[in-house]
PDB file of N, CA and C in Angstrom:
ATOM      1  N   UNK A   1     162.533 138.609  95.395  1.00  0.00           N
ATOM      2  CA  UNK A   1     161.630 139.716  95.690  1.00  0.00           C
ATOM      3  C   UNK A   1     162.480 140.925  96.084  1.00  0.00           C
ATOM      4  N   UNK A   2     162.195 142.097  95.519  1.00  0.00           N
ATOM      5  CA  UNK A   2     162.966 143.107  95.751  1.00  0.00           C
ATOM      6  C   UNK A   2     162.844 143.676  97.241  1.00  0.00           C
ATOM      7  N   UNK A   3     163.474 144.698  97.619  1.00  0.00           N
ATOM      8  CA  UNK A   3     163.032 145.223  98.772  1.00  0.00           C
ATOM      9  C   UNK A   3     162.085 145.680  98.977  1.00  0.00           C
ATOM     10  N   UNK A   4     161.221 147.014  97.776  1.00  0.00           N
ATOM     11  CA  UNK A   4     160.571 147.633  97.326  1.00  0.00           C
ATOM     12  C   UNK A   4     159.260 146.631  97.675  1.00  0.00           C
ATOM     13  N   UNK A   5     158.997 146.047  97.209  1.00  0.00           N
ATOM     14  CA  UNK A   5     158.009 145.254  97.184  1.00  0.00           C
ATOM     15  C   UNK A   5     157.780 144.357  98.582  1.00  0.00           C
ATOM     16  N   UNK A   6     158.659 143.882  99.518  1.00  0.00           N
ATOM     17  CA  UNK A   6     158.874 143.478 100.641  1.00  0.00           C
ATOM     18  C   UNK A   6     158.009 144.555 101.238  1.00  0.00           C
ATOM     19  N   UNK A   7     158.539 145.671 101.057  1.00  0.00           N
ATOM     20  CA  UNK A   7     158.409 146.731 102.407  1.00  0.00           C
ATOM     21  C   UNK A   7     156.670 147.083 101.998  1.00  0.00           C
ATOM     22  N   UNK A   8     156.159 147.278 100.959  1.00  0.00           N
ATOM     23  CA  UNK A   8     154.765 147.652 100.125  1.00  0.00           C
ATOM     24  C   UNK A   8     154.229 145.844 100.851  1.00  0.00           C
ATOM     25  N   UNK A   9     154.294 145.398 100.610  1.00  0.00           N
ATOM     26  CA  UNK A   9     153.888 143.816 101.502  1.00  0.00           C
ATOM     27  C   UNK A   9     153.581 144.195 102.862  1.00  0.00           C
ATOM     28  N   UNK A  10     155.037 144.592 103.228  1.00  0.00           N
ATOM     29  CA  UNK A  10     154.790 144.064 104.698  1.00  0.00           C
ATOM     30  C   UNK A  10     153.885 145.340 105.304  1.00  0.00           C
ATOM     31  N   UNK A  11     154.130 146.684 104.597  1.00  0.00           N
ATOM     32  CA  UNK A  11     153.339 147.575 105.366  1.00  0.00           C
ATOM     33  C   UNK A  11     152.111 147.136 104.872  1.00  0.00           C
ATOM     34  N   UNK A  12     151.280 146.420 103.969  1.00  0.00           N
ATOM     35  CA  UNK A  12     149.665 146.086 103.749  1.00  0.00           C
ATOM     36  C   UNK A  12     149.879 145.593 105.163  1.00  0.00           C
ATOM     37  N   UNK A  13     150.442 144.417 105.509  1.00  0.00           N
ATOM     38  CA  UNK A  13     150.180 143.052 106.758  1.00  0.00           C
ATOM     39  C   UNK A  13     150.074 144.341 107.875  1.00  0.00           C
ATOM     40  N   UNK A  14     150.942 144.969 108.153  1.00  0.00           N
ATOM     41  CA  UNK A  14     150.672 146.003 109.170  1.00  0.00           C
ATOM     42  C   UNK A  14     149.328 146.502 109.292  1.00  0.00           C
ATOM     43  N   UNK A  15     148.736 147.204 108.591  1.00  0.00           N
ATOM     44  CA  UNK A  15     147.665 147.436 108.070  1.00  0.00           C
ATOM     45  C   UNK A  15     146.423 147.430 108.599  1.00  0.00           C
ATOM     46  N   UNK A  16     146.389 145.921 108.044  1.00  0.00           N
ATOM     47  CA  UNK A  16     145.717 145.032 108.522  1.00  0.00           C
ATOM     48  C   UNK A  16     145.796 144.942 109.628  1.00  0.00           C
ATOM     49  N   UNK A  17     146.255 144.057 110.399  1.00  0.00           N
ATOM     50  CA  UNK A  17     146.985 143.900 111.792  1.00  0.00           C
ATOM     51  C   UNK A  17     146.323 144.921 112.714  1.00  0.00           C
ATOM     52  N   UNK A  18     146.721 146.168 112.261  1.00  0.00           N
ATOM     53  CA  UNK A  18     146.561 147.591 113.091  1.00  0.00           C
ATOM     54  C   UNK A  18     144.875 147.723 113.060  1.00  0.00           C
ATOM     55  N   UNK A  19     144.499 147.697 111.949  1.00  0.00           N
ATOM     56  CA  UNK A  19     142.586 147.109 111.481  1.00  0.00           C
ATOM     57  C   UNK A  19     142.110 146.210 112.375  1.00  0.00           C
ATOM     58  N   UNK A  20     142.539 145.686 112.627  1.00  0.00           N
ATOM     59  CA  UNK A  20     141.860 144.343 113.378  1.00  0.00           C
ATOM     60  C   UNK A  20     141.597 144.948 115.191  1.00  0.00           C
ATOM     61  N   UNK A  21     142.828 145.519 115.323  1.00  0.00           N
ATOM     62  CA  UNK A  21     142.984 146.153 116.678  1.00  0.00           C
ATOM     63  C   UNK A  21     142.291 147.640 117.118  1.00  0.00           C
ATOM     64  N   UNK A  22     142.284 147.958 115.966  1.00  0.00           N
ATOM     65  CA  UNK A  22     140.975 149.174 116.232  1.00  0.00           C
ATOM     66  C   UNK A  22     139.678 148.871 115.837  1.00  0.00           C
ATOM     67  N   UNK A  23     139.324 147.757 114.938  1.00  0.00           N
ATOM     68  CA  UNK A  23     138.078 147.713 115.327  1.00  0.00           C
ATOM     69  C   UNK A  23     137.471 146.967 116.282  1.00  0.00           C
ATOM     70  N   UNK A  24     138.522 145.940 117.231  1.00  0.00           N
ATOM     71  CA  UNK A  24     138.378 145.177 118.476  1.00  0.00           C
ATOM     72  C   UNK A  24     138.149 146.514 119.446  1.00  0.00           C
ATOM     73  N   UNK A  25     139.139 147.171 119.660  1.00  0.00           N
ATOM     74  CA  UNK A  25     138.813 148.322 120.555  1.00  0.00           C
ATOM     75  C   UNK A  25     137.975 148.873 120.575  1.00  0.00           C
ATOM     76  N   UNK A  26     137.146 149.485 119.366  1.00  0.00           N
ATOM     77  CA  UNK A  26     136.255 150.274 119.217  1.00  0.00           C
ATOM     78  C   UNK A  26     134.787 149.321 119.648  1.00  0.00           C
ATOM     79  N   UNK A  27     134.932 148.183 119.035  1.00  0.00           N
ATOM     80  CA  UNK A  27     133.732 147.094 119.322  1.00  0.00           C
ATOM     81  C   UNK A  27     133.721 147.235 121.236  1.00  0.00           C
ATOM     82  N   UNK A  28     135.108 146.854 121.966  1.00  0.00           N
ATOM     83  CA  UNK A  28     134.817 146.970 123.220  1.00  0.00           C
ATOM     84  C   UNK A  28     134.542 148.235 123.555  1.00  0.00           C
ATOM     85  N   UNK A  29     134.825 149.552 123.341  1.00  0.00           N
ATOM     86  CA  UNK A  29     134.272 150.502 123.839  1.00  0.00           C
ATOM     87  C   UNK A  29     132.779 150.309 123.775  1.00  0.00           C
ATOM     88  N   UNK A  30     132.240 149.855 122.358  1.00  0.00           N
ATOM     89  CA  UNK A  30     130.708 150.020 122.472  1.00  0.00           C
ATOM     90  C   UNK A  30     129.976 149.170 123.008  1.00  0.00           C
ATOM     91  N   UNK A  31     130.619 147.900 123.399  1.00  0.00           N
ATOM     92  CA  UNK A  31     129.869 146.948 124.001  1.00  0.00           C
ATOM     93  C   UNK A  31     129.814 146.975 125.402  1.00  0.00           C
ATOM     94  N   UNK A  32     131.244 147.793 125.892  1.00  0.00           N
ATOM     95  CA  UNK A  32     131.733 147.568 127.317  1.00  0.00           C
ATOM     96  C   UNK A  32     132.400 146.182 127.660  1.00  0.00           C
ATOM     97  N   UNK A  33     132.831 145.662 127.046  1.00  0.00           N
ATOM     98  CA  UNK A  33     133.626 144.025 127.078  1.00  0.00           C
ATOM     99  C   UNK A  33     134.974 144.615 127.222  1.00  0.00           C
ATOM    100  N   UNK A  34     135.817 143.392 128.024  1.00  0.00           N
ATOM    101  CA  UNK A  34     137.364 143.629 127.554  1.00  0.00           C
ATOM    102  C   UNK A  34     137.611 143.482 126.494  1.00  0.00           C
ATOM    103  N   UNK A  35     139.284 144.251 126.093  1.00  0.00           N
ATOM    104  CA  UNK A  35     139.335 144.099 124.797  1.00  0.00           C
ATOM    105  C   UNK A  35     139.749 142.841 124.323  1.00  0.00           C
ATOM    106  N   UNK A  36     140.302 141.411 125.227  1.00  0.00           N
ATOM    107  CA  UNK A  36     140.684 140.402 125.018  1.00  0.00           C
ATOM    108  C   UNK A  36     139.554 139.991 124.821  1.00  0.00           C
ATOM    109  N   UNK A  37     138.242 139.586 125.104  1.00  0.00           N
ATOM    110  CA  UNK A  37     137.171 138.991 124.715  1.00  0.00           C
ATOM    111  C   UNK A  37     136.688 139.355 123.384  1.00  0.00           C
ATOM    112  N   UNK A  38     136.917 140.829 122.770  1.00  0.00           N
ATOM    113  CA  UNK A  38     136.610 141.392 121.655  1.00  0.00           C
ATOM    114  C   UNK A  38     137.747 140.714 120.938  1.00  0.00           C
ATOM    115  N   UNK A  39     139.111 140.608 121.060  1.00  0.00           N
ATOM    116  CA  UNK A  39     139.629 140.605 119.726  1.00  0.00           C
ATOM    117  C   UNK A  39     139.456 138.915 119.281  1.00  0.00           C
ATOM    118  N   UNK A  40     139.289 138.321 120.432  1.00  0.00           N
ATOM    119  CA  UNK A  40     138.916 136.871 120.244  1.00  0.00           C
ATOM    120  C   UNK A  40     137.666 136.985 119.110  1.00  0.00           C
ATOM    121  N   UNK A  41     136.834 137.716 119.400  1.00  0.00           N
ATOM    122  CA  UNK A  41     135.596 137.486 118.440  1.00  0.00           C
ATOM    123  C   UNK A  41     135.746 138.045 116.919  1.00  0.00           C
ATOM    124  N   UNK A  42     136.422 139.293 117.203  1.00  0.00           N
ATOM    125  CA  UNK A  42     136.948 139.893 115.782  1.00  0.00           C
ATOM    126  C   UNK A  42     137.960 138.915 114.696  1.00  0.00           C
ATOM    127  N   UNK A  43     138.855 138.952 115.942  1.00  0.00           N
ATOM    128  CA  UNK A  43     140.218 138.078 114.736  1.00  0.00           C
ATOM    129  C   UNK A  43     139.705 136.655 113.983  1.00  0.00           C
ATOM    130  N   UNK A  44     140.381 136.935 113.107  1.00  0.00           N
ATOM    131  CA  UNK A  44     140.140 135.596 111.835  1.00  0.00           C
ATOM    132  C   UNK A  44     140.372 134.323 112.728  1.00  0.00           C
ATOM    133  N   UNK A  45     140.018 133.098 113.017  1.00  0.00           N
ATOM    134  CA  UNK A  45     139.872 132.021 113.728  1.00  0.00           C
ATOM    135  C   UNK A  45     139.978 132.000 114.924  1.00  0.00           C
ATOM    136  N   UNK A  46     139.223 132.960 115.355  1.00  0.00           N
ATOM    137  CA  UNK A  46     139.606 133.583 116.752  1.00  0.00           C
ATOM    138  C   UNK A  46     138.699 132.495 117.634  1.00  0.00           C
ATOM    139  N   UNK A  47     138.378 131.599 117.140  1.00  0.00           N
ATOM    140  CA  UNK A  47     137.244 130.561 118.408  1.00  0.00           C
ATOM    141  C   UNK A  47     138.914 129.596 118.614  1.00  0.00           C
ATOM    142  N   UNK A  48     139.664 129.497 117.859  1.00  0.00           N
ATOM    143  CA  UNK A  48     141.191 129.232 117.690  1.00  0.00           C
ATOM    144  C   UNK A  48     142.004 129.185 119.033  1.00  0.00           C
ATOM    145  N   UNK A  49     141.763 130.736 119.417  1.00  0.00           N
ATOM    146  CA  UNK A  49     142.312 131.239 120.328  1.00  0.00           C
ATOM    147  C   UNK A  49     142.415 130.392 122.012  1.00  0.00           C
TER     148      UNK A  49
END
């Protein structure tokens, strides 16, 4: 795998990642929850957690 393509990879995963954490935040602003209780509910297998 080239670099080129590494770095186009890894910045999608970032992305994402960064997605997940603003819409946990934004969910706790509107709910008034911490944001640890939100990202538990947001993130992908987050009953996991």
């Amino acid at each position: 795998m080239s670099r080129k393509t590494f770095f186009i990879l890894f910045s999608i995963l970032l992305l994402v990642v960064a997605g997940f954490f603003f819409a946990a935040f934004l969910l706790s602003r509107k709910e008034g929850r911490p944001l640890g209780e939100v990202l538990i509910d947001v993130a992908p297998f987050g009953e996991l957690l």
